[in-house]
N, C-alpha and C. Protein backbone atom coordinates (compact mmCIF):
# COMPACT_ATOMS: atom_id res chain seq x y z
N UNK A 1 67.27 -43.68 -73.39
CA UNK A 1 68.31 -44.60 -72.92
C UNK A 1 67.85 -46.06 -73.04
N UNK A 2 66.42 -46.20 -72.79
CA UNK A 2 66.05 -47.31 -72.76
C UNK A 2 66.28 -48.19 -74.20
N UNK A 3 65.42 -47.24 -74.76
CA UNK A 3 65.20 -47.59 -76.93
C UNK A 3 66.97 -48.29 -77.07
N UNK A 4 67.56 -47.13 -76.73
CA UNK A 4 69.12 -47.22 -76.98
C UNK A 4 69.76 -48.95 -76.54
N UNK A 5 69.50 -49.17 -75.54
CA UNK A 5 69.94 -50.16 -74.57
C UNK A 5 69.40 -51.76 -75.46
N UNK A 6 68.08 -51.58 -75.67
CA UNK A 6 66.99 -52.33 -76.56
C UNK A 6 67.83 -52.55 -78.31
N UNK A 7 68.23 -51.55 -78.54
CA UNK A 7 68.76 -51.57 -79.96
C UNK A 7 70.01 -52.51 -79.71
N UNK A 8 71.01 -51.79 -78.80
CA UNK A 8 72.36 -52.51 -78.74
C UNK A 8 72.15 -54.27 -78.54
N UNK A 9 71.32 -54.68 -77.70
CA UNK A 9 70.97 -56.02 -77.11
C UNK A 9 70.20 -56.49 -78.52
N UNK A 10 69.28 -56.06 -79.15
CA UNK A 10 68.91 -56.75 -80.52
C UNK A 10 69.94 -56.70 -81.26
N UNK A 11 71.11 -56.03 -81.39
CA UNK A 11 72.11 -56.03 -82.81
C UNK A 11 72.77 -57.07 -82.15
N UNK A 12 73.41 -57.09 -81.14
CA UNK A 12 74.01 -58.05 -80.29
C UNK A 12 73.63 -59.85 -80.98
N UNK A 13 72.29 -59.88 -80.47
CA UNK A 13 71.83 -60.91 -80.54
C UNK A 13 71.65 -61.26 -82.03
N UNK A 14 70.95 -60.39 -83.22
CA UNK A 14 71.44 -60.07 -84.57
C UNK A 14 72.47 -60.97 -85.37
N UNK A 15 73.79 -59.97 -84.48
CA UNK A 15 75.20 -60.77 -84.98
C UNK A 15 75.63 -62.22 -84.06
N UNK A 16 75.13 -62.33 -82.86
CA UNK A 16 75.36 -63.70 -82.74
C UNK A 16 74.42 -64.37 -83.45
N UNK A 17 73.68 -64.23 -84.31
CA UNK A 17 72.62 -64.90 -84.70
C UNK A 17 73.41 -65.28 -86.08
N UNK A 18 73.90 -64.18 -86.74
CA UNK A 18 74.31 -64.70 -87.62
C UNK A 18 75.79 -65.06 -88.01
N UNK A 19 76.49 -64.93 -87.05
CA UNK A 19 77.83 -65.66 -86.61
C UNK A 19 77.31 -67.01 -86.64
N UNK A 20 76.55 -67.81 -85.96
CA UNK A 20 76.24 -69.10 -86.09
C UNK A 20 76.05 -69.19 -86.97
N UNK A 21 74.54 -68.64 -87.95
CA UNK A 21 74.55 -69.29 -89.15
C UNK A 21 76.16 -69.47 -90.25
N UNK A 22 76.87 -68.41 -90.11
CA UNK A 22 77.60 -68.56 -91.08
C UNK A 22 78.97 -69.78 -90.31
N UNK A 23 78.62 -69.70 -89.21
CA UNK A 23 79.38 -71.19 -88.76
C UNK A 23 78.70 -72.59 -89.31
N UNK A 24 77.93 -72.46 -89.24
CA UNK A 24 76.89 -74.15 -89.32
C UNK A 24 76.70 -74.11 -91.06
N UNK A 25 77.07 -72.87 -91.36
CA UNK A 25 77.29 -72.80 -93.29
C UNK A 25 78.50 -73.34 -93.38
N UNK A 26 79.73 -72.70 -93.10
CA UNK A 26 81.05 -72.70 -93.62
C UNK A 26 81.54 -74.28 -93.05
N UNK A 27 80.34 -74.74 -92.14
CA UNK A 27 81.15 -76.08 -91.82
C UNK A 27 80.33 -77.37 -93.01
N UNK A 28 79.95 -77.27 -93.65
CA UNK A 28 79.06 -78.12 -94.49
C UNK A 28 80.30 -78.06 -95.74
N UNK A 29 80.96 -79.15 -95.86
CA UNK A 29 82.07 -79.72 -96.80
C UNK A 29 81.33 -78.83 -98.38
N UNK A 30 82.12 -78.32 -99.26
CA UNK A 30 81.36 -78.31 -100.84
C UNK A 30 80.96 -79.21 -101.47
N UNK A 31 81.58 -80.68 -101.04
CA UNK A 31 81.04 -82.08 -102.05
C UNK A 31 80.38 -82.37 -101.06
N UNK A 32 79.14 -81.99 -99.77
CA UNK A 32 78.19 -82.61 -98.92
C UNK A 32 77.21 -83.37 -99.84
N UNK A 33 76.95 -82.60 -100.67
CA UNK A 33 75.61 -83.43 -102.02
C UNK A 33 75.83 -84.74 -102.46
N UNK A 34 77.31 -84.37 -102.96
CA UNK A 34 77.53 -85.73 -103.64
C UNK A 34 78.88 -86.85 -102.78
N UNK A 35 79.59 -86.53 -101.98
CA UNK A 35 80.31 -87.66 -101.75
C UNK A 35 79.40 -88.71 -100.49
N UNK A 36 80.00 -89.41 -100.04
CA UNK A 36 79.10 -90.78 -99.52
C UNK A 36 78.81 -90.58 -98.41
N UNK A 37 77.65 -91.12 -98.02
CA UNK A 37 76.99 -90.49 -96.27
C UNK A 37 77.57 -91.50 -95.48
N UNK A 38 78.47 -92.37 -95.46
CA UNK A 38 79.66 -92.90 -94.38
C UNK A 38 80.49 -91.53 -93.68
N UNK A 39 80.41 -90.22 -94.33
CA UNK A 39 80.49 -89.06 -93.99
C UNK A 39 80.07 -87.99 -93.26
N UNK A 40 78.51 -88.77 -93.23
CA UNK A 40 77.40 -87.64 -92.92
C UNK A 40 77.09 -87.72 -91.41
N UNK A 41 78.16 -88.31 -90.72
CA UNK A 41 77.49 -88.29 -89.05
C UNK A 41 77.37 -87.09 -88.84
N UNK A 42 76.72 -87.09 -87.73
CA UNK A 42 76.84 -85.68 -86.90
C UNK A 42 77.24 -85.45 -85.31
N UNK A 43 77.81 -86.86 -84.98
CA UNK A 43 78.65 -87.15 -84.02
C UNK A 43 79.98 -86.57 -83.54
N UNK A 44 80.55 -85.75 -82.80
CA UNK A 44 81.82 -85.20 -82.75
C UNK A 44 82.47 -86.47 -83.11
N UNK A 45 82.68 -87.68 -82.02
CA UNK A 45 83.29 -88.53 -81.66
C UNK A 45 82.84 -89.93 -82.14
N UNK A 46 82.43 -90.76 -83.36
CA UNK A 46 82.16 -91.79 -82.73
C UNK A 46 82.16 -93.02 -82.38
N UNK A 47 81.72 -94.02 -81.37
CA UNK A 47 82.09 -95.18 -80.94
C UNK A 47 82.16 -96.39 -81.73
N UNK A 48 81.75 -97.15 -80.99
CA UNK A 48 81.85 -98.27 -81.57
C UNK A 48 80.27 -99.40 -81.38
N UNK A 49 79.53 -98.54 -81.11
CA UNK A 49 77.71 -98.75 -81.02
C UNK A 49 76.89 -97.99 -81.39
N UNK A 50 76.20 -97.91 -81.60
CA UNK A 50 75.51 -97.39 -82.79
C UNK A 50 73.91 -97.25 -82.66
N UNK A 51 73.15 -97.00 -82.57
CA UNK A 51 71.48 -96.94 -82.73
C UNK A 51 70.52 -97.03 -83.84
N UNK A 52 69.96 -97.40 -84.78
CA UNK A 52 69.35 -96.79 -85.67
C UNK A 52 68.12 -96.37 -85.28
N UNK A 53 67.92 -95.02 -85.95
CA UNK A 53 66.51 -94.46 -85.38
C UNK A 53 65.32 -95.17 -85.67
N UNK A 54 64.52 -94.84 -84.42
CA UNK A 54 63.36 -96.36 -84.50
C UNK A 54 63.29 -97.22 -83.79
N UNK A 55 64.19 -97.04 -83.84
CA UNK A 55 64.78 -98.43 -82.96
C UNK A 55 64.17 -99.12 -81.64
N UNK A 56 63.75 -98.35 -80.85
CA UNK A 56 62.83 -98.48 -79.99
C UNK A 56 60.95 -98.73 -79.93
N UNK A 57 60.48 -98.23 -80.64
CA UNK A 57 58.98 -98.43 -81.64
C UNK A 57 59.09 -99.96 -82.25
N UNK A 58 60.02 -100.66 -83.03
CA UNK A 58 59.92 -101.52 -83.54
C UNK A 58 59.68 -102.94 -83.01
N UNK A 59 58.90 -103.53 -83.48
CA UNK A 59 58.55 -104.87 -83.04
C UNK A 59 59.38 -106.05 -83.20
N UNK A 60 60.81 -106.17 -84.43
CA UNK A 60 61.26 -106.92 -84.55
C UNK A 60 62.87 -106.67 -84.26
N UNK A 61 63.01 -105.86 -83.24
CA UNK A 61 64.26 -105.57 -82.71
C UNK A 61 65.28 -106.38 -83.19
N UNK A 62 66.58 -105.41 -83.61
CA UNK A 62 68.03 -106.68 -84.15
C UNK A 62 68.86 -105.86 -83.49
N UNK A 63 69.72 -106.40 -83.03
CA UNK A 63 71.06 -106.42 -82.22
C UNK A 63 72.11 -106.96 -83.16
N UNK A 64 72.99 -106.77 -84.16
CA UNK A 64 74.02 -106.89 -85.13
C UNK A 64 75.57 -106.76 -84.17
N UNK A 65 76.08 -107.56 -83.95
CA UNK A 65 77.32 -107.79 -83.51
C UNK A 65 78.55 -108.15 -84.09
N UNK A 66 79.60 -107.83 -84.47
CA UNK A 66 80.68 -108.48 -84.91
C UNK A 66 82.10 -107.93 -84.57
N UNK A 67 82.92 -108.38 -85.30
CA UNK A 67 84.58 -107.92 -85.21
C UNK A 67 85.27 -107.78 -86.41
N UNK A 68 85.11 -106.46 -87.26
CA UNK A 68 86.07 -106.63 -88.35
C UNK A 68 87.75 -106.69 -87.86
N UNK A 69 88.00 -107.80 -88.99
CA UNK A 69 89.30 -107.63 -89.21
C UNK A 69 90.33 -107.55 -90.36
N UNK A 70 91.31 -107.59 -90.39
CA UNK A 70 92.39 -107.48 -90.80
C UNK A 70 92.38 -108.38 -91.90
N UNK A 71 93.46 -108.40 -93.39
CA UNK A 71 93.22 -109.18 -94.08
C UNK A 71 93.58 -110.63 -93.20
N UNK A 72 94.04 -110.46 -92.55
CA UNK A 72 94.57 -111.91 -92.10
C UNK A 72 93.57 -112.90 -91.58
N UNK A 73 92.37 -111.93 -91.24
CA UNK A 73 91.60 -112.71 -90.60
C UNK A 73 91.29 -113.26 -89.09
N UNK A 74 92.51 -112.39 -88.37
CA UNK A 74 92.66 -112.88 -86.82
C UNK A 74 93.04 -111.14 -86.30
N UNK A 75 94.08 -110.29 -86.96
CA UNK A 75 94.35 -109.26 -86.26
C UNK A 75 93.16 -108.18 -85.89
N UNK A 76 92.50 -107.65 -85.06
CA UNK A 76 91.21 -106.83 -85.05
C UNK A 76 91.63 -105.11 -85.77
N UNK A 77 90.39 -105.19 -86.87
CA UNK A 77 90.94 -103.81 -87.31
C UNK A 77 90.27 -102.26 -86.95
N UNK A 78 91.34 -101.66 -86.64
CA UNK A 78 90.77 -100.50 -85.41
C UNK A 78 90.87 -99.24 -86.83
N UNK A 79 90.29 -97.92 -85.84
CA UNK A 79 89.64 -97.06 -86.78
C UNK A 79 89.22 -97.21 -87.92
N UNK A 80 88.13 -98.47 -87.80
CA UNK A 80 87.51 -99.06 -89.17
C UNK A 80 85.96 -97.92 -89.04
N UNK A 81 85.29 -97.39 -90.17
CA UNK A 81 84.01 -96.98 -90.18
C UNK A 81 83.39 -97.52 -90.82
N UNK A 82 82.33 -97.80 -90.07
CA UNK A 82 81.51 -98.83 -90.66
C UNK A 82 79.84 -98.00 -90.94
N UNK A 83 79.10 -97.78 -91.84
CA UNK A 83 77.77 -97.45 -92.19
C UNK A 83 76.78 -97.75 -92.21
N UNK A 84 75.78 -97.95 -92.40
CA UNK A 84 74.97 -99.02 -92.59
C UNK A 84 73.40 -98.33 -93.02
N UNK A 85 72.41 -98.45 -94.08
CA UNK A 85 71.41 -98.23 -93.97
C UNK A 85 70.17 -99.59 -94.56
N UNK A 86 69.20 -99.03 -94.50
CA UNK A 86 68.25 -99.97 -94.85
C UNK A 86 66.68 -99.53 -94.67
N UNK A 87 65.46 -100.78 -95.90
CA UNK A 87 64.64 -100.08 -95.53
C UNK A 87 64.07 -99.85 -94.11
N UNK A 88 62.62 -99.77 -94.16
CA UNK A 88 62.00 -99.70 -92.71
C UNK A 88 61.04 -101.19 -92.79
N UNK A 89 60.22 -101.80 -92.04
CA UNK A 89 59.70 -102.73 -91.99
C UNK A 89 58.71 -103.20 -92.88
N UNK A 90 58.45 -102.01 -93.66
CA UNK A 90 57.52 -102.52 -94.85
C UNK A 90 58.25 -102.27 -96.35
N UNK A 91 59.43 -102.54 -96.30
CA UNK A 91 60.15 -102.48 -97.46
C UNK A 91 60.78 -100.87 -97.94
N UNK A 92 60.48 -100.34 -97.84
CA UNK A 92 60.18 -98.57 -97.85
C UNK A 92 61.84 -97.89 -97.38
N UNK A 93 62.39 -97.52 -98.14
CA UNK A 93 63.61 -96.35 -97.86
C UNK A 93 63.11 -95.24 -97.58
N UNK A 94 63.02 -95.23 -95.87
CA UNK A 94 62.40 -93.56 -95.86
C UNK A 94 63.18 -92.81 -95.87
N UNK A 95 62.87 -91.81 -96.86
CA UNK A 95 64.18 -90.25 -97.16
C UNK A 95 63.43 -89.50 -96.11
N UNK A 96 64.57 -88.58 -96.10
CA UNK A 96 64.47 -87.40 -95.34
C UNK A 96 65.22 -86.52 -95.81
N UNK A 97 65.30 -84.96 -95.34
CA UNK A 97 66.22 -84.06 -96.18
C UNK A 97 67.11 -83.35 -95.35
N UNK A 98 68.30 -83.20 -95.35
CA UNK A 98 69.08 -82.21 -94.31
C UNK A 98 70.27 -81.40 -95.34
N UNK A 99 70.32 -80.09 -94.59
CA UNK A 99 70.99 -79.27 -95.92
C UNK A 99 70.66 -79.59 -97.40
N UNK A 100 69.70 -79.64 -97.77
CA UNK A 100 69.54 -79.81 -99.15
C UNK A 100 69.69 -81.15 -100.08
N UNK A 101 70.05 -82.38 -99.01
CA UNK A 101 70.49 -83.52 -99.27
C UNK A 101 69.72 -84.78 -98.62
N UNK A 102 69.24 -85.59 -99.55
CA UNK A 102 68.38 -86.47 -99.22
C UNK A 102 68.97 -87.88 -98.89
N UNK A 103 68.75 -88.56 -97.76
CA UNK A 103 69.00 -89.43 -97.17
C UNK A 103 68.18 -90.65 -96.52
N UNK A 104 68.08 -91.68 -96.29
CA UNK A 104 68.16 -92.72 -95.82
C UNK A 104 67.88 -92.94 -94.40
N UNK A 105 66.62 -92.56 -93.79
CA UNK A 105 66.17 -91.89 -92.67
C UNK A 105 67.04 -93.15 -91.63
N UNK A 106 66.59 -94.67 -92.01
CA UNK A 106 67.24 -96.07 -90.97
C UNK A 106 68.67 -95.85 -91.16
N UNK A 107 69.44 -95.05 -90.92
CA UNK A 107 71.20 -95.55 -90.80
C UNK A 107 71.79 -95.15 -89.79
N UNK A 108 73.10 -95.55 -89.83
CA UNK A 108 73.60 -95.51 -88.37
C UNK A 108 75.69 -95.81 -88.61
N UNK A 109 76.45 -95.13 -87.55
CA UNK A 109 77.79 -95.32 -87.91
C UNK A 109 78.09 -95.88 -87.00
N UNK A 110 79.46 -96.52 -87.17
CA UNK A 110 80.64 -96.94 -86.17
C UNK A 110 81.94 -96.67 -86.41
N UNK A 111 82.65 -96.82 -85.46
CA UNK A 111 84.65 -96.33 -85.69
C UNK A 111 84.64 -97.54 -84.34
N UNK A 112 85.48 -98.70 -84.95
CA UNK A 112 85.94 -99.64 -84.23
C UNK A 112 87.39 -99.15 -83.29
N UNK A 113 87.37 -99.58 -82.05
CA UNK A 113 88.63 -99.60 -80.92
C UNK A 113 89.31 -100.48 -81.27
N UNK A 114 90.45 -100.53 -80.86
CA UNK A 114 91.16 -101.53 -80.99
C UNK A 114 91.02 -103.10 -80.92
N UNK A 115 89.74 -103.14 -80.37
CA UNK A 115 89.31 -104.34 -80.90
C UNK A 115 88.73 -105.36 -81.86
N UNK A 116 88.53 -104.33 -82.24
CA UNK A 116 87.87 -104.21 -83.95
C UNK A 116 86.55 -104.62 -83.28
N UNK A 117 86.12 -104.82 -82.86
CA UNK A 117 84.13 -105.08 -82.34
C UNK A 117 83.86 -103.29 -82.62
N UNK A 118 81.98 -104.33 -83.28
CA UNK A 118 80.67 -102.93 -83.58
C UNK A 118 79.40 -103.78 -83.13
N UNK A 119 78.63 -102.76 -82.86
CA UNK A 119 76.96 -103.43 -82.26
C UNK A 119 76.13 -102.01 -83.01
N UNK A 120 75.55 -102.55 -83.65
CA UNK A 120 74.31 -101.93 -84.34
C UNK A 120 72.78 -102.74 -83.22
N UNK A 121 72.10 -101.37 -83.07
CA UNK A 121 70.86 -101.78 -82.87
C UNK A 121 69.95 -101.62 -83.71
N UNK A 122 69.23 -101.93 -84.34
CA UNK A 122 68.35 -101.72 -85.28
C UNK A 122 67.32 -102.84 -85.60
N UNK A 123 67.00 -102.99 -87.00
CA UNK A 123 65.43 -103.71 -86.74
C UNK A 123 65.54 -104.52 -87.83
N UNK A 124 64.55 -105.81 -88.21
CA UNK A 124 64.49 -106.22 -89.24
C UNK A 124 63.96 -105.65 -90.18
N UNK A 125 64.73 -105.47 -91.25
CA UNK A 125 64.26 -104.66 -92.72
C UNK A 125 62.97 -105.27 -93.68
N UNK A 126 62.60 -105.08 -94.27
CA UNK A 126 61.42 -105.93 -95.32
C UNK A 126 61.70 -105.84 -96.17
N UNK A 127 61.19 -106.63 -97.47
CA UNK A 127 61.41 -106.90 -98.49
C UNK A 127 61.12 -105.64 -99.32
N UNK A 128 62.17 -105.06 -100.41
CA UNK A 128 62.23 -103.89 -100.77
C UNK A 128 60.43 -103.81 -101.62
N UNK A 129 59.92 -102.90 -101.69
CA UNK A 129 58.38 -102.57 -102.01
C UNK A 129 58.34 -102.73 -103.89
N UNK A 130 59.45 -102.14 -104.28
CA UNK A 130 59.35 -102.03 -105.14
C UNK A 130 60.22 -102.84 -106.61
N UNK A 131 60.35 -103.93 -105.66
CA UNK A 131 61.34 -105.05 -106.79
C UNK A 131 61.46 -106.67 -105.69
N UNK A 132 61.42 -107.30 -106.43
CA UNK A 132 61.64 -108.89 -105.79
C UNK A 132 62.93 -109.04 -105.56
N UNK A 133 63.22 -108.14 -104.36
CA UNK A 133 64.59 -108.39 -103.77
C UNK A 133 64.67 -108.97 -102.36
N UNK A 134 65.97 -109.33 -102.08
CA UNK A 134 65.87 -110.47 -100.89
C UNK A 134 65.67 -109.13 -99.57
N UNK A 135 65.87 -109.32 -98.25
CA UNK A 135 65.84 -108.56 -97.31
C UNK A 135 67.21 -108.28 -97.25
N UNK A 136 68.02 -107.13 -96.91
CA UNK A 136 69.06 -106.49 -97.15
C UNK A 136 69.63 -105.58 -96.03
N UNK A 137 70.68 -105.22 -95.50
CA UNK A 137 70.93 -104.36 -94.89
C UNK A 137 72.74 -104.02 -96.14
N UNK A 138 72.55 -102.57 -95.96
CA UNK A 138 73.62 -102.37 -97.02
C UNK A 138 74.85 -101.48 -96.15
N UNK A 139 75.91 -102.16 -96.08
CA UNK A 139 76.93 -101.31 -95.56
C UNK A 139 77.88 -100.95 -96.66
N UNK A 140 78.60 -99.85 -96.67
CA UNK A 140 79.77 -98.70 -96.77
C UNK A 140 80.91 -98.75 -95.48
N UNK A 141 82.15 -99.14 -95.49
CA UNK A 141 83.45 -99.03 -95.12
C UNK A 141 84.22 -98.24 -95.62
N UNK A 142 85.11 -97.59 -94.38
CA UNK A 142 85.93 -96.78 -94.55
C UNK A 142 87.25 -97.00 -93.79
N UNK A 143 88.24 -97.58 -94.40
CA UNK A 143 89.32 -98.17 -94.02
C UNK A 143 90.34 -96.78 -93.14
N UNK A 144 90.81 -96.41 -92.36
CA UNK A 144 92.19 -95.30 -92.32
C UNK A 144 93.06 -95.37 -93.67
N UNK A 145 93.39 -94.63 -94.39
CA UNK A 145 94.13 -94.33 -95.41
C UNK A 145 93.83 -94.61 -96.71
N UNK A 146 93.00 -95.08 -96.55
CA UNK A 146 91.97 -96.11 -97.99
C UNK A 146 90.65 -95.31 -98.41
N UNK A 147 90.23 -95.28 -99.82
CA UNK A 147 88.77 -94.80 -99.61
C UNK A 147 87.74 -95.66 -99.54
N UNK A 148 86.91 -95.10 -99.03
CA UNK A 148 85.14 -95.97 -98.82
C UNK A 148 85.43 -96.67 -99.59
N UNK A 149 84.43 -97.63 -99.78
CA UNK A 149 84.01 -98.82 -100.59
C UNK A 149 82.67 -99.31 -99.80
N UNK A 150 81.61 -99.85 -100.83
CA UNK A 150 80.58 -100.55 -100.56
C UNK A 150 81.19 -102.03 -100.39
N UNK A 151 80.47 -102.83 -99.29
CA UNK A 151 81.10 -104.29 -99.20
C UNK A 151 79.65 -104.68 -99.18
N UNK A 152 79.69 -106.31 -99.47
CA UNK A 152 78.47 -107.19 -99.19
C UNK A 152 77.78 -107.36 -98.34
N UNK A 153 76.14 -106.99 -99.23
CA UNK A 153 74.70 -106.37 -98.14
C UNK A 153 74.78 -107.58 -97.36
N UNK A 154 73.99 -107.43 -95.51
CA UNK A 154 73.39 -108.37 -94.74
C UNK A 154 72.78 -108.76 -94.96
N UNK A 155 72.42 -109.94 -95.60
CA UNK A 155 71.40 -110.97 -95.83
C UNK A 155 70.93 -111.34 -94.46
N UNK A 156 69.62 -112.06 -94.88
CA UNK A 156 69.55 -113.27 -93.54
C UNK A 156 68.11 -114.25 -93.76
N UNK A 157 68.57 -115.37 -93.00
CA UNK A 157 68.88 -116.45 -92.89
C UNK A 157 67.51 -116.98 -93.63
N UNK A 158 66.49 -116.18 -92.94
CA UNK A 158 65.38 -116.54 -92.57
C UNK A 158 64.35 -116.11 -94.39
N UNK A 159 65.23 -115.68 -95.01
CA UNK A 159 64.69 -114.39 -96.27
C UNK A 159 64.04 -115.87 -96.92
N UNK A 160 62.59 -115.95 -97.06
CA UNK A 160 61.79 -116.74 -98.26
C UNK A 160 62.69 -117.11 -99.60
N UNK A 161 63.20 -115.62 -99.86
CA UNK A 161 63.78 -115.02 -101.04
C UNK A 161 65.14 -115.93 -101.45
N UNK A 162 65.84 -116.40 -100.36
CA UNK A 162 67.17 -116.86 -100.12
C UNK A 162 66.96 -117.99 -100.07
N UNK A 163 66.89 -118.51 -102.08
CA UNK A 163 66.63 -120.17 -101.91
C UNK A 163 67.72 -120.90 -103.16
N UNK A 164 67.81 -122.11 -103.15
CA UNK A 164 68.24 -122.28 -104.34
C UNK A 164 69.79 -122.06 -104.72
N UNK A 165 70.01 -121.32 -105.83
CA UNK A 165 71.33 -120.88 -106.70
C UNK A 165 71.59 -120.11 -105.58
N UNK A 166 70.97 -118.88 -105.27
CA UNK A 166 71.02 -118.02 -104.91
C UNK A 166 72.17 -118.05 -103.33
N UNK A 167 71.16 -119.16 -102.39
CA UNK A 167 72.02 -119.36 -101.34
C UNK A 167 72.77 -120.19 -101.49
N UNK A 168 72.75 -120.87 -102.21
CA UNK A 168 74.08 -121.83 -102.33
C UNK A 168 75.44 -121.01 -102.74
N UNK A 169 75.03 -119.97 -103.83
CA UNK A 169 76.42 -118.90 -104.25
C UNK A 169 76.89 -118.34 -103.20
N UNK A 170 76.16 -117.33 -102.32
CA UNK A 170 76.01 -116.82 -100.97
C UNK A 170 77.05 -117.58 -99.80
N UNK A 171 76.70 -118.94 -100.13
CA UNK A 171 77.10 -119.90 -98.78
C UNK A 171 78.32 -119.63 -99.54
N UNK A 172 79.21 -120.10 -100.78
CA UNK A 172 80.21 -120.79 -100.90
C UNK A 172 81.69 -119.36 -101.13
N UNK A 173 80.91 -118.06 -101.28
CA UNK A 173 81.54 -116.97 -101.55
C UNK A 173 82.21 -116.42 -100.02
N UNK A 174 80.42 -115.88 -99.11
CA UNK A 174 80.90 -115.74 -98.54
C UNK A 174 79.81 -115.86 -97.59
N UNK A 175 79.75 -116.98 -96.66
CA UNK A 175 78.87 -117.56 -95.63
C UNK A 175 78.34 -116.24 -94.47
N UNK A 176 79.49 -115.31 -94.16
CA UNK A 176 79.34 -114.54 -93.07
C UNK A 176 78.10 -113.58 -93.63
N UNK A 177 78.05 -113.07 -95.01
CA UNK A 177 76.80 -112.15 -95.50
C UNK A 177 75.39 -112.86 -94.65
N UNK A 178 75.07 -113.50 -94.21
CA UNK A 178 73.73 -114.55 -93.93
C UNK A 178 73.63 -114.30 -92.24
N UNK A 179 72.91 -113.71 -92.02
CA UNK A 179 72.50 -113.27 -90.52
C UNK A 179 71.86 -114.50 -90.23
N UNK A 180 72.16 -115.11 -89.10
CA UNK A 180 71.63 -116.51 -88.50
C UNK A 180 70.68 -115.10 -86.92
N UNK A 181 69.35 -115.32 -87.54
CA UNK A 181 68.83 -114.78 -85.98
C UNK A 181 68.87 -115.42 -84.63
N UNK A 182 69.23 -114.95 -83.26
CA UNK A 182 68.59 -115.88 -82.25
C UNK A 182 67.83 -114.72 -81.34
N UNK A 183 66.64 -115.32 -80.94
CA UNK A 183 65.70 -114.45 -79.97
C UNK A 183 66.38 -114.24 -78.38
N UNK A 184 66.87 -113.39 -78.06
CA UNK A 184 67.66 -113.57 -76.62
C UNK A 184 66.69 -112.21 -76.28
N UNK A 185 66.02 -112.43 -75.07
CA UNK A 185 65.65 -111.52 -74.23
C UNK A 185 64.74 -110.03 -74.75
N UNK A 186 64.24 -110.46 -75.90
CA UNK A 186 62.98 -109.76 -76.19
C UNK A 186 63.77 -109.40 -77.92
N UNK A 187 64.87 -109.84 -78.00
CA UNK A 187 65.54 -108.51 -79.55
C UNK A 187 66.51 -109.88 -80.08
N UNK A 188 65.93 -110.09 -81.50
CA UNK A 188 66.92 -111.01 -82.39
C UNK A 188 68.63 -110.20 -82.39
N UNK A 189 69.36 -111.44 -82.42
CA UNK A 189 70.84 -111.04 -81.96
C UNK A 189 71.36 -111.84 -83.34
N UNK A 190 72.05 -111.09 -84.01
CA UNK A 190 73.05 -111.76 -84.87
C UNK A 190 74.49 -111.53 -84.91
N UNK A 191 75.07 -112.53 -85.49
CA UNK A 191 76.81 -111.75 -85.82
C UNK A 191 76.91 -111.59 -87.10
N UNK A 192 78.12 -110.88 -87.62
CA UNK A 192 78.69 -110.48 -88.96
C UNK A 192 80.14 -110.20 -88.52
N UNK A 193 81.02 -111.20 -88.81
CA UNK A 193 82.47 -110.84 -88.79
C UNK A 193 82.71 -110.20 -90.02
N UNK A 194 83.51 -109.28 -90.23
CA UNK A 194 84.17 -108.67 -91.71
C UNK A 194 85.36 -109.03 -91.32
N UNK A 195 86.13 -109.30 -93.00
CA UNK A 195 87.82 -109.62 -92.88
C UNK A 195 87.68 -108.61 -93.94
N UNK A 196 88.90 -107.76 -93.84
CA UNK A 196 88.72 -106.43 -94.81
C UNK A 196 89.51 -107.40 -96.01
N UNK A 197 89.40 -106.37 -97.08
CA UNK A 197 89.99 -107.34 -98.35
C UNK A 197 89.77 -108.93 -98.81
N UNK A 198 88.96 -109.35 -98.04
CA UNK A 198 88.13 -110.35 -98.70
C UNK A 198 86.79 -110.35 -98.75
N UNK A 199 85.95 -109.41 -98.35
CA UNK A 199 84.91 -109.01 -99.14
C UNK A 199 84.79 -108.34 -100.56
N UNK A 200 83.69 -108.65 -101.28
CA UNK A 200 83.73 -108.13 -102.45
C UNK A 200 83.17 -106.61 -102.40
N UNK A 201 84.14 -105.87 -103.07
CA UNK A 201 84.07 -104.23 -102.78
C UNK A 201 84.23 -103.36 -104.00
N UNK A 202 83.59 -102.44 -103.89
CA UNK A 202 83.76 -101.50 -105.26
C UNK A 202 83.64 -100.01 -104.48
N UNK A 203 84.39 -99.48 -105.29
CA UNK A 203 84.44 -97.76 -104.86
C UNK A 203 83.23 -97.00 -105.33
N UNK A 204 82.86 -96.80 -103.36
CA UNK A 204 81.72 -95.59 -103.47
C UNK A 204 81.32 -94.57 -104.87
């Protein structure tokens, strides 16, 4: 009776065992590989703040604040998703792998309220390791009814790199790309307003 009792409670556990797996299978989209990780939360729900992992360890703490909006430029635009990745402090894109798909270990999402405001916490990035590029944070948008699009990386202010032609094009296109840091209370604070449709954008 016992053996018996022992068998039923292992098959039991067995098939809930593999009821999940084939749940946590059948929920992984068929284009997970290839369509854009503005996709890839793993958030039921999410807000409108954000963390990037690390975030806490890091010495040069950033606080990213803004309000996308509307083409108009004044209306706040709600169920906006906003993405964001970048390297780590020594220039470095650290990958990582989940389901079979390699990713961008520093990123982080948002879905704006009706106010159109997002707050990223995250860190200052470094100069990419492997090319003379400026310091960068790269976002992906996802409009309601529209598809993704990449819009123009976060620069900032402070980049060696950001001299010349370079910031002068920057300034006259589009001034808001240029993170102005200020040190408030232990963590650099910047803004980034977005006006949708007047950034320069190309499909994911």
């Amino acid at each position: 009776m016992k053996k018996l009792i022992a068998l039923l409670s292992f098959t039991f556990l067995f098939n809930c065992f593999n009821a999940l797996q084939a749940q946590e299978t059948s929920e992984i989209p068929e284009n997970y590989k290839k369509r854009s990780p503005i996709y890839d939360y793993s958030e039921r729900q999410l807000n409108n703040v954000d963390t990037i992992p690390d975030f806490a360890s890091k010495s040069q703490k950033l606080k990213i604040t803004g309000t996308i909006y509307e083409s108009d430029g004044k209306t706040p635009a709600k169920n906006v998703l906003l993405f964001i990745h970048h390297t780590d402090e020594n220039g470095d894109f650290k990958l990582k792998r989940q389901n079979k798909k390699r990713y961008v270990h520093h990123r982080g999402w948002i879905k704006t309220n009706a106010d159109g405001k997002y707050t990223f916490y995250t860190f200052v990035p470094g100069t990419y390791i492997y090319g003379n590029e400026l310091k960068q944070i790269l976002p992906i948008i996802k409009v309601p009814g529209k598809p993704e699009t990449k819009i123009e990386t976060f620069l900032f202010n402070d980049d060696p790199l950001l001299t010349g032609k370079c910031r002068t094009k920057v300034e006259k296109t589009n001034p808001n790309r240029i993170l102005k840091l200020d040190k408030k209370e232990g963590l650099f604070v910047a803004i980034r307003d977005i006006i949708l449709e007047k950034e320069a954008t190309t499909e994911y």
